[in-house]
N, C-alpha and C. Protein backbone atom coordinates (compact mmCIF):
# COMPACT_ATOMS: atom_id res chain seq x y z
N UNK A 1 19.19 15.31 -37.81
CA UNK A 1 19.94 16.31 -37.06
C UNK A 1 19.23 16.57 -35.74
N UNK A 2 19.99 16.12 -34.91
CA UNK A 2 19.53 16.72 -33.25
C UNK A 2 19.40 18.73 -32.78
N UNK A 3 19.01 18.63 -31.69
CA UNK A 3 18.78 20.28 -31.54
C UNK A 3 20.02 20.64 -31.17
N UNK A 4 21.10 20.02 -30.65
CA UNK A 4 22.88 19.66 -30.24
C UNK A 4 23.33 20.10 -31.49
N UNK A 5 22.96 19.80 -32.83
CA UNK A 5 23.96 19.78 -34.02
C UNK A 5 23.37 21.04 -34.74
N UNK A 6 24.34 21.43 -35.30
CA UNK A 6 24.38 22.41 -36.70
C UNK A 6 24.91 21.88 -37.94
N UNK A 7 24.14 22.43 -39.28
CA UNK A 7 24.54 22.18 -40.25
C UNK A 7 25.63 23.46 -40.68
N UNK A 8 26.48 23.07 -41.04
CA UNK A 8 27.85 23.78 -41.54
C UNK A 8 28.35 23.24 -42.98
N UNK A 9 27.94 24.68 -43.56
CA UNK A 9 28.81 24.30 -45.00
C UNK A 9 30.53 24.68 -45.10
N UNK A 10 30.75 23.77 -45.32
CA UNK A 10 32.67 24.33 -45.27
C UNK A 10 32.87 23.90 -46.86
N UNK A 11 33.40 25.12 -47.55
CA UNK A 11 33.73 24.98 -48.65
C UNK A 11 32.76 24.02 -49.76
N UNK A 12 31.46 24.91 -49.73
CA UNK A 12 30.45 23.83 -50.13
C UNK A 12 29.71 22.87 -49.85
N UNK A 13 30.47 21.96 -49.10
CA UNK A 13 29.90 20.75 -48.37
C UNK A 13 29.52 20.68 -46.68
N UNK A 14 27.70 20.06 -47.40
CA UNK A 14 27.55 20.03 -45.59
C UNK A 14 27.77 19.58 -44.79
N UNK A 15 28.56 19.74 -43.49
CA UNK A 15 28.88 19.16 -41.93
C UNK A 15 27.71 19.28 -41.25
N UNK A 16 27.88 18.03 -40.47
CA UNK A 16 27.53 18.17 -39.14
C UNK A 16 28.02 18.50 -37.96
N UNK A 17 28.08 19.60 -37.18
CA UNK A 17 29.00 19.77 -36.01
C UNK A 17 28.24 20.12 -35.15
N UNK A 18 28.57 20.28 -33.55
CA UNK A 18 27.78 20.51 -32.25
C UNK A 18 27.58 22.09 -32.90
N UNK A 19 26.21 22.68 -32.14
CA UNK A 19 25.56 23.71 -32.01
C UNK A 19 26.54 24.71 -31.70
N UNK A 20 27.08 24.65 -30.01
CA UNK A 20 27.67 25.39 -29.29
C UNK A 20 29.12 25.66 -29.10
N UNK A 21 29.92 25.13 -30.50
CA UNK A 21 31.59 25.28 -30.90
C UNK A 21 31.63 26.52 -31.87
N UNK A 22 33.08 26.81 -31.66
CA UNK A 22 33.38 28.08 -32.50
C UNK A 22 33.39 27.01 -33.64
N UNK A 23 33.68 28.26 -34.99
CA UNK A 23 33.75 27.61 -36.16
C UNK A 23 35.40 27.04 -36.64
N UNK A 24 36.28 27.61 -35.25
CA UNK A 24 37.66 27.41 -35.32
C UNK A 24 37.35 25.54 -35.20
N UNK A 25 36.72 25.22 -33.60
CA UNK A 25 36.74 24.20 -32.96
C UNK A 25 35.78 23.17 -34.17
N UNK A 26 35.04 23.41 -34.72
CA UNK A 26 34.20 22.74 -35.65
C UNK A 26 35.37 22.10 -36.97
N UNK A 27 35.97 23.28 -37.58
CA UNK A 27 37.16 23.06 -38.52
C UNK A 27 37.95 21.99 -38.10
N UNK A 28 38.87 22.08 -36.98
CA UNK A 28 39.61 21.73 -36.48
C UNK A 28 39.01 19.92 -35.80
N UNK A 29 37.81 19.38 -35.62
CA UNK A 29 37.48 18.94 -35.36
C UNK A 29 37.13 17.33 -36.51
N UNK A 30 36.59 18.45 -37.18
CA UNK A 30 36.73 17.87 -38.58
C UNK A 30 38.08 17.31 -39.89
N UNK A 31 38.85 17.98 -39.30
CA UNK A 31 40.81 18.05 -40.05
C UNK A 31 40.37 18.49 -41.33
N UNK A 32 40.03 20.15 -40.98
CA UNK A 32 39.88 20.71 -42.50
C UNK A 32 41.01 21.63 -42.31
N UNK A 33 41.33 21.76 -43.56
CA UNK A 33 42.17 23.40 -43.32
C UNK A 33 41.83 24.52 -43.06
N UNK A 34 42.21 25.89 -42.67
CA UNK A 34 41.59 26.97 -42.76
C UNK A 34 41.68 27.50 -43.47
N UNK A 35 42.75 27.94 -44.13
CA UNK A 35 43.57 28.74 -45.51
C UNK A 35 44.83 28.32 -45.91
N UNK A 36 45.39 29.03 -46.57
CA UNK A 36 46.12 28.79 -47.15
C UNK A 36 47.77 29.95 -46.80
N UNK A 37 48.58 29.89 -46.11
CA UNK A 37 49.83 31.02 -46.30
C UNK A 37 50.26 31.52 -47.43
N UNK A 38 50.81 32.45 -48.04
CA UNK A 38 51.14 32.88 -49.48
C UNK A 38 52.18 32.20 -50.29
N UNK A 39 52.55 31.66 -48.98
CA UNK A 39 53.45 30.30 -49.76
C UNK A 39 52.67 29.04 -50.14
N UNK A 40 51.82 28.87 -50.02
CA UNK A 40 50.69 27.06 -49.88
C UNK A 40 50.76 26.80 -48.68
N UNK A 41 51.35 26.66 -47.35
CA UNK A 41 51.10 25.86 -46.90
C UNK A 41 49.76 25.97 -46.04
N UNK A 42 49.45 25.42 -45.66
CA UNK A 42 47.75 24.86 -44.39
C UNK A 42 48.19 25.73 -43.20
N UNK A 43 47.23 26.69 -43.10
CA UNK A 43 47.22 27.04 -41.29
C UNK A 43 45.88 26.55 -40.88
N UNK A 44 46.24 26.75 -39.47
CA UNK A 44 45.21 26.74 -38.65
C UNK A 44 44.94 27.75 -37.09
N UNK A 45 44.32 27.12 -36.95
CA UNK A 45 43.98 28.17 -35.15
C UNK A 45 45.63 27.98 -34.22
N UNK A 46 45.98 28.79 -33.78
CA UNK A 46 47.20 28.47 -32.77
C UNK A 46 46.91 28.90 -31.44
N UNK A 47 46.23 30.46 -31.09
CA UNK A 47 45.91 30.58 -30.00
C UNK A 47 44.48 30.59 -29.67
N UNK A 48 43.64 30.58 -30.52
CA UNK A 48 42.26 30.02 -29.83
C UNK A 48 41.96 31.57 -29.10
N UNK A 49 41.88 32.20 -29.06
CA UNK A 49 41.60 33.21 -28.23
C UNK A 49 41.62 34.70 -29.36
N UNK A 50 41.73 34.61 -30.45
CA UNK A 50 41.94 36.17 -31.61
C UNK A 50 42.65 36.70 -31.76
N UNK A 51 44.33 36.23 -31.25
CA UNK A 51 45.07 37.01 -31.12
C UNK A 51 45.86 37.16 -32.33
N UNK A 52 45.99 35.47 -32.60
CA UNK A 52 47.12 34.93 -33.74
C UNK A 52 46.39 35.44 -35.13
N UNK A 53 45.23 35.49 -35.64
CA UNK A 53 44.74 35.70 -36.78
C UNK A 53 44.95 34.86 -37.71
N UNK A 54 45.50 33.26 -37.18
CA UNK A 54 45.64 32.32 -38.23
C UNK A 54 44.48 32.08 -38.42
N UNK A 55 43.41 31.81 -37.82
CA UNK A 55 42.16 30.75 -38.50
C UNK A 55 41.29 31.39 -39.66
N UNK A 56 41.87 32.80 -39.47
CA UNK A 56 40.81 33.37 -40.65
C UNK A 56 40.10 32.99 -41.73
N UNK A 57 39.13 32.99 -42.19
CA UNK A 57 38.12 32.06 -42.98
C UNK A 57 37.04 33.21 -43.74
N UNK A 58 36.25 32.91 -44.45
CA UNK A 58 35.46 33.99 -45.22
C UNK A 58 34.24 33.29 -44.59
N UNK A 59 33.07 33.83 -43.76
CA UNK A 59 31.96 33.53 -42.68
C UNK A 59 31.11 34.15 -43.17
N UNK A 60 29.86 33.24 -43.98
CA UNK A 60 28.83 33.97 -44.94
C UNK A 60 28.96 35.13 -45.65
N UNK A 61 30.05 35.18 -46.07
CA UNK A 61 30.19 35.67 -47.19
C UNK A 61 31.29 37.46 -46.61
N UNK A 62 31.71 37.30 -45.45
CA UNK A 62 32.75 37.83 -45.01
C UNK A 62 33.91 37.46 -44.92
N UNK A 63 34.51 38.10 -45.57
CA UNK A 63 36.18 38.16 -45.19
C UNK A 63 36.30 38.33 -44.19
N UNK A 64 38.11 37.51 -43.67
CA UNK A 64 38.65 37.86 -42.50
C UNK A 64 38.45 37.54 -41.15
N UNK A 65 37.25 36.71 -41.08
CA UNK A 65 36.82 36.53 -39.76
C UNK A 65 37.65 35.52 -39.08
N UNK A 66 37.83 36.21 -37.73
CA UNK A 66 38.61 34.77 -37.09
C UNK A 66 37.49 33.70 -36.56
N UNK A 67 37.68 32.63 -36.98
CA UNK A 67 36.91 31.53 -36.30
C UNK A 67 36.92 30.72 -35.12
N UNK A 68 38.02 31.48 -34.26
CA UNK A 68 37.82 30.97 -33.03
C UNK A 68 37.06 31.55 -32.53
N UNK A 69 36.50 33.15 -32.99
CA UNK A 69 35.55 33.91 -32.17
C UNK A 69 34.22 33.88 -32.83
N UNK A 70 33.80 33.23 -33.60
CA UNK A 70 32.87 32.72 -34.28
C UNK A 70 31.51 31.74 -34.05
N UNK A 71 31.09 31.76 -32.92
CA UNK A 71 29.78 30.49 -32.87
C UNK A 71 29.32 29.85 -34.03
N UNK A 72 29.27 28.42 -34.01
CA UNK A 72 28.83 27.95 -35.35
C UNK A 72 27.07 28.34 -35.16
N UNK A 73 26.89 28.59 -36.25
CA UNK A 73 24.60 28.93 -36.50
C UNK A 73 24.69 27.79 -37.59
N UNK A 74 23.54 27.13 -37.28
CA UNK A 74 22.54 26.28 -38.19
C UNK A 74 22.88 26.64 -39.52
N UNK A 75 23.47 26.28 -40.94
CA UNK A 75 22.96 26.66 -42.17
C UNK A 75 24.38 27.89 -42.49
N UNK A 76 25.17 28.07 -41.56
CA UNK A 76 26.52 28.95 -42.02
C UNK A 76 27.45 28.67 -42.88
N UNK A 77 27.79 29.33 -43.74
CA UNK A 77 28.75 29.00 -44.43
C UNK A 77 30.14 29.65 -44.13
N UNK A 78 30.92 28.26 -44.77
CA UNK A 78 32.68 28.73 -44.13
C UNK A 78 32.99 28.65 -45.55
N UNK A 79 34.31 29.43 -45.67
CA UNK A 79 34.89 29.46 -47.18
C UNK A 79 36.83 29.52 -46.58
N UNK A 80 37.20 28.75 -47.12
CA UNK A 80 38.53 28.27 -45.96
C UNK A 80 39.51 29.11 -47.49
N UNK A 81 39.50 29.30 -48.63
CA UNK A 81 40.31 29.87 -49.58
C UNK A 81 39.76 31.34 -50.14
């Protein structure tokens, strides 16, 4: 791992992604899902900016967080369900 990369756990498993991406842009980068709608289907980020509240994700052990406003840190965990 370079000083560029972070380790990112998404749903258990570790990623490698750049240091300096949200955890929206890391997800999304990767073609993970974020959650789930109450119907099943897959969302994701739409406006990138906090408005939409799709990317929401559980962020060390928080609910709710949007991950476009999120910096990925070294060793974070994402929980996408």
């Amino acid at each position: 791992m370079t000083a560029r990369e972070a380790r990112l756990i998404v749903d258990g498993v570790i990623r490698r992604v750049p240091a300096s991406i949200t955890v929206a842009a890391a997800l999304l980068s990767l073609d993970l899902p974020f959650r789930r709608s109450v119907s099943g289907q897959h969302r994701a980020a739409v406006c990138g900016m906090g408005v939409c509240f799709e990317c929401r994700v559980r962020i060390d052990g928080v609910a709710q967080q949007r991950a476009c406003q999120v910096t990925v840190r070294d060793g974070m965990t994402v929980d996408s369900e």
